[in-house]
N, C-alpha and C. Protein backbone atom coordinates (compact mmCIF):
# COMPACT_ATOMS: atom_id res chain seq x y z
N UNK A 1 0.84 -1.18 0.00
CA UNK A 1 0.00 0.00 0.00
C UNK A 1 0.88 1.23 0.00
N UNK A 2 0.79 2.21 -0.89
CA UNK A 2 1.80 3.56 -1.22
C UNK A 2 0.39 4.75 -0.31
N UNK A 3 1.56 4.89 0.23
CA UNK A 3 0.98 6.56 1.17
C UNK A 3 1.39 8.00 0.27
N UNK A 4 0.14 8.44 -0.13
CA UNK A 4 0.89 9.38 -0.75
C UNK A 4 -0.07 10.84 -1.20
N UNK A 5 0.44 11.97 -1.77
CA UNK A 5 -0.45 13.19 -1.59
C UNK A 5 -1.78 13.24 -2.75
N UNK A 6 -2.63 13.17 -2.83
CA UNK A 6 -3.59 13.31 -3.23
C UNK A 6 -3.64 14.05 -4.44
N UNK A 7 -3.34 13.89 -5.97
CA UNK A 7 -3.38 15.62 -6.72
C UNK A 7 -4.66 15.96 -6.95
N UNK A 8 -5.48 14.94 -6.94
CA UNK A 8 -6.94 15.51 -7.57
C UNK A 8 -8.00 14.92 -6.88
N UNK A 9 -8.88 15.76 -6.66
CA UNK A 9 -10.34 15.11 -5.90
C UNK A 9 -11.16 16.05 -5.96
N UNK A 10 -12.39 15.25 -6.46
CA UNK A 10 -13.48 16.39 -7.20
C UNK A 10 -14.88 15.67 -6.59
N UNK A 11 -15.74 16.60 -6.71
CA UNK A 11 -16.91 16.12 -6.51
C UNK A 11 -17.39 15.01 -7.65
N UNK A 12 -18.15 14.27 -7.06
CA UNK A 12 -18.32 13.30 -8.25
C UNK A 12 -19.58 14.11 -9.60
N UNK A 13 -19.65 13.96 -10.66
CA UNK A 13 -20.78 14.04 -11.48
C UNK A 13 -21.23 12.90 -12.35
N UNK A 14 -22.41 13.32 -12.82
CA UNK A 14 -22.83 12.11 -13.72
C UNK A 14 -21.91 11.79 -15.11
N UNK A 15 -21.31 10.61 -15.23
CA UNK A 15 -20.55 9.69 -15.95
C UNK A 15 -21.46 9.73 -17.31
N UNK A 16 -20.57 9.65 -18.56
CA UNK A 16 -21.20 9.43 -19.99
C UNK A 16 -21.66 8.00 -20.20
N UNK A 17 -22.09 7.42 -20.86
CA UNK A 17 -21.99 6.14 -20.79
C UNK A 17 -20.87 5.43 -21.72
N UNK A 18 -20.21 5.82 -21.99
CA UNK A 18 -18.95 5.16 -22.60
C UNK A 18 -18.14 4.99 -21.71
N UNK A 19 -18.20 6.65 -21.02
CA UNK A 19 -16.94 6.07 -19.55
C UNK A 19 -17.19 5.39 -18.25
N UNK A 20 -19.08 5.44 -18.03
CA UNK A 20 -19.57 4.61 -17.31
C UNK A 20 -19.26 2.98 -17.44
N UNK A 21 -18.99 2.84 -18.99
CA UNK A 21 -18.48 1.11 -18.97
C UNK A 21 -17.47 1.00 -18.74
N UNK A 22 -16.21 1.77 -18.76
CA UNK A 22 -14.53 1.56 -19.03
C UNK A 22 -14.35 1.58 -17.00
N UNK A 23 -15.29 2.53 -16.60
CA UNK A 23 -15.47 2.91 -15.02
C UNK A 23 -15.51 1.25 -14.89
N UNK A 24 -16.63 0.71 -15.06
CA UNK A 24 -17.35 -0.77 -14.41
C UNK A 24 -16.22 -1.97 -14.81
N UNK A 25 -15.27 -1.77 -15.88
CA UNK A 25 -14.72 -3.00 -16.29
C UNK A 25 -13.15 -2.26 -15.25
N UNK A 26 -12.81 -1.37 -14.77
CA UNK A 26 -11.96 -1.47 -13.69
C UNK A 26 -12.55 -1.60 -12.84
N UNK A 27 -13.89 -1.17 -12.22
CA UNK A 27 -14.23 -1.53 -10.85
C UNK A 27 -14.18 -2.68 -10.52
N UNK A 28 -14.81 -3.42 -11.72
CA UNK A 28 -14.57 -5.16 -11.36
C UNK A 28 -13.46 -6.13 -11.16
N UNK A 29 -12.39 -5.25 -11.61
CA UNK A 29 -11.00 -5.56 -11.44
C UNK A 29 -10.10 -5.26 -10.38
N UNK A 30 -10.50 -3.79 -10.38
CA UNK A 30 -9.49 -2.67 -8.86
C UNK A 30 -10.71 -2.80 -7.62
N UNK A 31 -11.68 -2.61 -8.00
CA UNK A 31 -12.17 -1.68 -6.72
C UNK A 31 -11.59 -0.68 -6.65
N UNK A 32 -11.31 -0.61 -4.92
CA UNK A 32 -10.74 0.38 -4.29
C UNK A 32 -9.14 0.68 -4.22
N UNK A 33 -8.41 -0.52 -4.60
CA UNK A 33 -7.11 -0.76 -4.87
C UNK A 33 -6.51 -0.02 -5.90
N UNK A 34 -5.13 0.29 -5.59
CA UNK A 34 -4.58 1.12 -6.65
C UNK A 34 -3.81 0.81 -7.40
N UNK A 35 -4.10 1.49 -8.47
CA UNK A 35 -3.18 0.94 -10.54
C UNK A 35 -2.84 1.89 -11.16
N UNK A 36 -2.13 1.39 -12.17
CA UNK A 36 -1.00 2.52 -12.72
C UNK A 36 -2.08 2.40 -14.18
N UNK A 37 -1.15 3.43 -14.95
CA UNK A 37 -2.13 3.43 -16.41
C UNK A 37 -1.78 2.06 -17.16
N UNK A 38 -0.68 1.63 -16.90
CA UNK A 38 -0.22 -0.20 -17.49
C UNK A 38 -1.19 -0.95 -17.39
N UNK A 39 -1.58 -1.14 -15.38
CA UNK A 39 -2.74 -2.04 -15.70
C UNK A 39 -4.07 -1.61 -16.22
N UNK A 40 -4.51 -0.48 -15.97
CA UNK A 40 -5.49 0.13 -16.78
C UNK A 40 -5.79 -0.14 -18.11
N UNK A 41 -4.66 -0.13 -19.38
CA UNK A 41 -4.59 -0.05 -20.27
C UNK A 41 -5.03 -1.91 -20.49
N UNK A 42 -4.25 -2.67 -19.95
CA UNK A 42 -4.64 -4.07 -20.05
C UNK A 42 -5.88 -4.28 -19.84
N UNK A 43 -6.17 -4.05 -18.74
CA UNK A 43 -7.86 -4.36 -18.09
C UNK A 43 -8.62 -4.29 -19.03
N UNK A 44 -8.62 -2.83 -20.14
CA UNK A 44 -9.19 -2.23 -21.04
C UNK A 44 -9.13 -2.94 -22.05
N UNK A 45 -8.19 -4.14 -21.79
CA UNK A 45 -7.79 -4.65 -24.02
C UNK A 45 -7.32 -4.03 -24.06
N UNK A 46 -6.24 -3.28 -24.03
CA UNK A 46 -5.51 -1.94 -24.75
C UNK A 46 -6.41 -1.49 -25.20
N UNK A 47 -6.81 -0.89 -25.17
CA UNK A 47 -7.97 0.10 -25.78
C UNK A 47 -7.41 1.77 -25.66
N UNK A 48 -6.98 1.95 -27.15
CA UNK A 48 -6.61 3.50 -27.38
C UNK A 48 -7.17 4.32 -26.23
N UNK A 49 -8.44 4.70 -26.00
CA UNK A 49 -8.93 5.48 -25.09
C UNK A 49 -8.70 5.32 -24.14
N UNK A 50 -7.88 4.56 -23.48
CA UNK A 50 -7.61 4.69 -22.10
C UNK A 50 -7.12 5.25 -20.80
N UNK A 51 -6.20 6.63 -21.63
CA UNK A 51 -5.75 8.05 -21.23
C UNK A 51 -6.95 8.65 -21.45
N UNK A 52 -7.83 8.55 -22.29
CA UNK A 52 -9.33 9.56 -22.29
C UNK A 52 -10.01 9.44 -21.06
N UNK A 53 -10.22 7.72 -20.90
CA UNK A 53 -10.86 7.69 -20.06
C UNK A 53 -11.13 7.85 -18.79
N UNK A 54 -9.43 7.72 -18.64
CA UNK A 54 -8.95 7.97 -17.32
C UNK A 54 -8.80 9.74 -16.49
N UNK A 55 -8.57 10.65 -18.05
CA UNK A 55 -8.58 11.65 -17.55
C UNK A 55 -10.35 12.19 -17.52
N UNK A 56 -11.19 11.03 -17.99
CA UNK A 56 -12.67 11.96 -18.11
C UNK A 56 -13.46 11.73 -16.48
N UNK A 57 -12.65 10.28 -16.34
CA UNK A 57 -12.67 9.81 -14.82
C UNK A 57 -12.22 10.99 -13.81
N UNK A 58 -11.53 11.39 -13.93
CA UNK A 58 -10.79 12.10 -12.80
C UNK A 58 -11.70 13.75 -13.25
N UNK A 59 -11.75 13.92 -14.01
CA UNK A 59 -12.80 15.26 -14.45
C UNK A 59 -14.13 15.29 -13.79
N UNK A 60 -14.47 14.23 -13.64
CA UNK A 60 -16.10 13.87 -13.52
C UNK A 60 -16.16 13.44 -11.84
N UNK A 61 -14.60 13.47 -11.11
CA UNK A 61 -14.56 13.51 -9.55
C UNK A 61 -14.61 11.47 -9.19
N UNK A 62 -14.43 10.64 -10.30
CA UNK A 62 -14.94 9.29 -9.93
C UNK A 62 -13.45 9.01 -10.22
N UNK A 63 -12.60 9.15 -10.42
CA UNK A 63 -11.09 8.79 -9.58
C UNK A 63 -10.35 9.56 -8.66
N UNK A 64 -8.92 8.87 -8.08
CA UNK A 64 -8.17 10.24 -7.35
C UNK A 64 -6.77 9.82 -7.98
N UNK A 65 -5.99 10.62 -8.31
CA UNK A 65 -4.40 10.35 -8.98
C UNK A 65 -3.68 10.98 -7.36
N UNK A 66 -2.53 10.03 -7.42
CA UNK A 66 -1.53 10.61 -6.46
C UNK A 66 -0.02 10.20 -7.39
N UNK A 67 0.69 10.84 -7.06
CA UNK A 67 2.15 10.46 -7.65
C UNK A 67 2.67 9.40 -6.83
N UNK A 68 2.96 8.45 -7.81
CA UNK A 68 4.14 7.19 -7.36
C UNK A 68 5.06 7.96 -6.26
N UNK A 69 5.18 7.16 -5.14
CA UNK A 69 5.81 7.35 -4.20
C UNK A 69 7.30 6.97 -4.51
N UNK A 70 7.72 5.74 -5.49
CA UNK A 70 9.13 4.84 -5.94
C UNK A 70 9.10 6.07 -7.41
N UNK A 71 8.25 6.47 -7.71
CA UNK A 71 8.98 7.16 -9.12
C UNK A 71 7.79 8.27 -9.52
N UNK A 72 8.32 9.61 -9.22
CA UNK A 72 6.82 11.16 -9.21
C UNK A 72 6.71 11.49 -10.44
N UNK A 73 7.16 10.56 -11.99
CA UNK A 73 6.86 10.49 -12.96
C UNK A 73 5.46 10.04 -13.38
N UNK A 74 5.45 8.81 -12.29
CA UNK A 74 4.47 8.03 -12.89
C UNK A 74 3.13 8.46 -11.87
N UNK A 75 1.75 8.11 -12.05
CA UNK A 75 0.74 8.28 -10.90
C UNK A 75 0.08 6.97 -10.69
N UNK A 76 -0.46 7.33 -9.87
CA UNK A 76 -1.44 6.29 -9.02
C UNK A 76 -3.15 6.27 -9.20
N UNK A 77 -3.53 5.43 -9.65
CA UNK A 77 -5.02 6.01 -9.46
C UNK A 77 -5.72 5.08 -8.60
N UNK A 78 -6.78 5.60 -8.02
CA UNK A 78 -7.81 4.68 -6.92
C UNK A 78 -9.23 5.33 -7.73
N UNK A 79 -9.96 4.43 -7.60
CA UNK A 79 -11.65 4.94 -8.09
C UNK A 79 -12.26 4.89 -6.94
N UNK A 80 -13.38 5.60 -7.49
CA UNK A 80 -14.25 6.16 -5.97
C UNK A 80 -15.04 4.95 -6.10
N UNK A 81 -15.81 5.04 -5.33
CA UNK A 81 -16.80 3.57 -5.16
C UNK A 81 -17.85 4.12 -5.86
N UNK A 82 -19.09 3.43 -6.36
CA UNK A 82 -20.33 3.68 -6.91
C UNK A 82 -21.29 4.34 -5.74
N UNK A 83 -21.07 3.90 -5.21
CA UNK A 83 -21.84 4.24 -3.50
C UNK A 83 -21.16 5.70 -2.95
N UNK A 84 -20.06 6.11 -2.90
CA UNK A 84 -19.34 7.10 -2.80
C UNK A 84 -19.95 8.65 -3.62
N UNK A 85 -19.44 8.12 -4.82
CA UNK A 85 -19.94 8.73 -6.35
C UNK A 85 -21.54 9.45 -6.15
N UNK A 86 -21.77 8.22 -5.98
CA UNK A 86 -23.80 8.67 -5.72
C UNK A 86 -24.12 9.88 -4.88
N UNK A 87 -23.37 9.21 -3.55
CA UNK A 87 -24.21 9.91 -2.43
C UNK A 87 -23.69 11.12 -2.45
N UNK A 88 -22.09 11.87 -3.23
CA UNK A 88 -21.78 12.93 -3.07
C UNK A 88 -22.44 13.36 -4.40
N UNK A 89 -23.09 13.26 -5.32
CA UNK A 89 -24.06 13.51 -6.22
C UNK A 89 -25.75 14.04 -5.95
N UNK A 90 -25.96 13.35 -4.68
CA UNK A 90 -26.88 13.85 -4.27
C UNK A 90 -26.71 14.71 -3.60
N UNK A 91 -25.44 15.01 -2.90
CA UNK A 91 -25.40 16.21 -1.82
C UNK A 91 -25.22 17.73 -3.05
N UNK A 92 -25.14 17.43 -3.47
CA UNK A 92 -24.89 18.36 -4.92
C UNK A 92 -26.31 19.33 -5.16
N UNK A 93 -27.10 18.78 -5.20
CA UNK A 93 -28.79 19.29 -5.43
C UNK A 93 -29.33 19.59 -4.45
């Protein structure tokens, strides 16, 4: 487990549905656990969009990036939970 500073955290908003699926096929993989864009990109099939998706993720408040603690080149991402996502969606309105 890497301890480390937080760069981004947003309120969550409502997800497109393209990135709502790329969201669900890491959740089923990570959860709450944290991955680099390598495994991301695998999880995905390599799937070109996977820097899209990841940065539409973190736009939309449903990831958090922190910098690699072994190397501040690379980042870290964790996804918010669906349950998380929601309920700070409702506090929104």
């Amino acid at each position: 487990m890497h301890i480390g500073i937080v760069l981004h955290r947003k309120m969550s908003k409502p997800l497109p549905k393209w990135i709502m699926k790329k969201y669900s096929v890491l959740w089923a993989k990570f959860r709450d656990k944290e991955f680099n864009h390598s495994t991301a990109f695998e999880e995905l099939n390599e799937d070109s969009m996977t820097s899209i998706a990841l940065s539409e993720l973190r736009k939309n408040g449903w990831l958090d990036i922190q910098l690699d603690p072994l190397d501040a080149r690379k980042r870290l991402y964790r996804l918010k939970s669906p349950e998380a996502a929601v309920r700070e969606m409702a506090k929104e309105k």
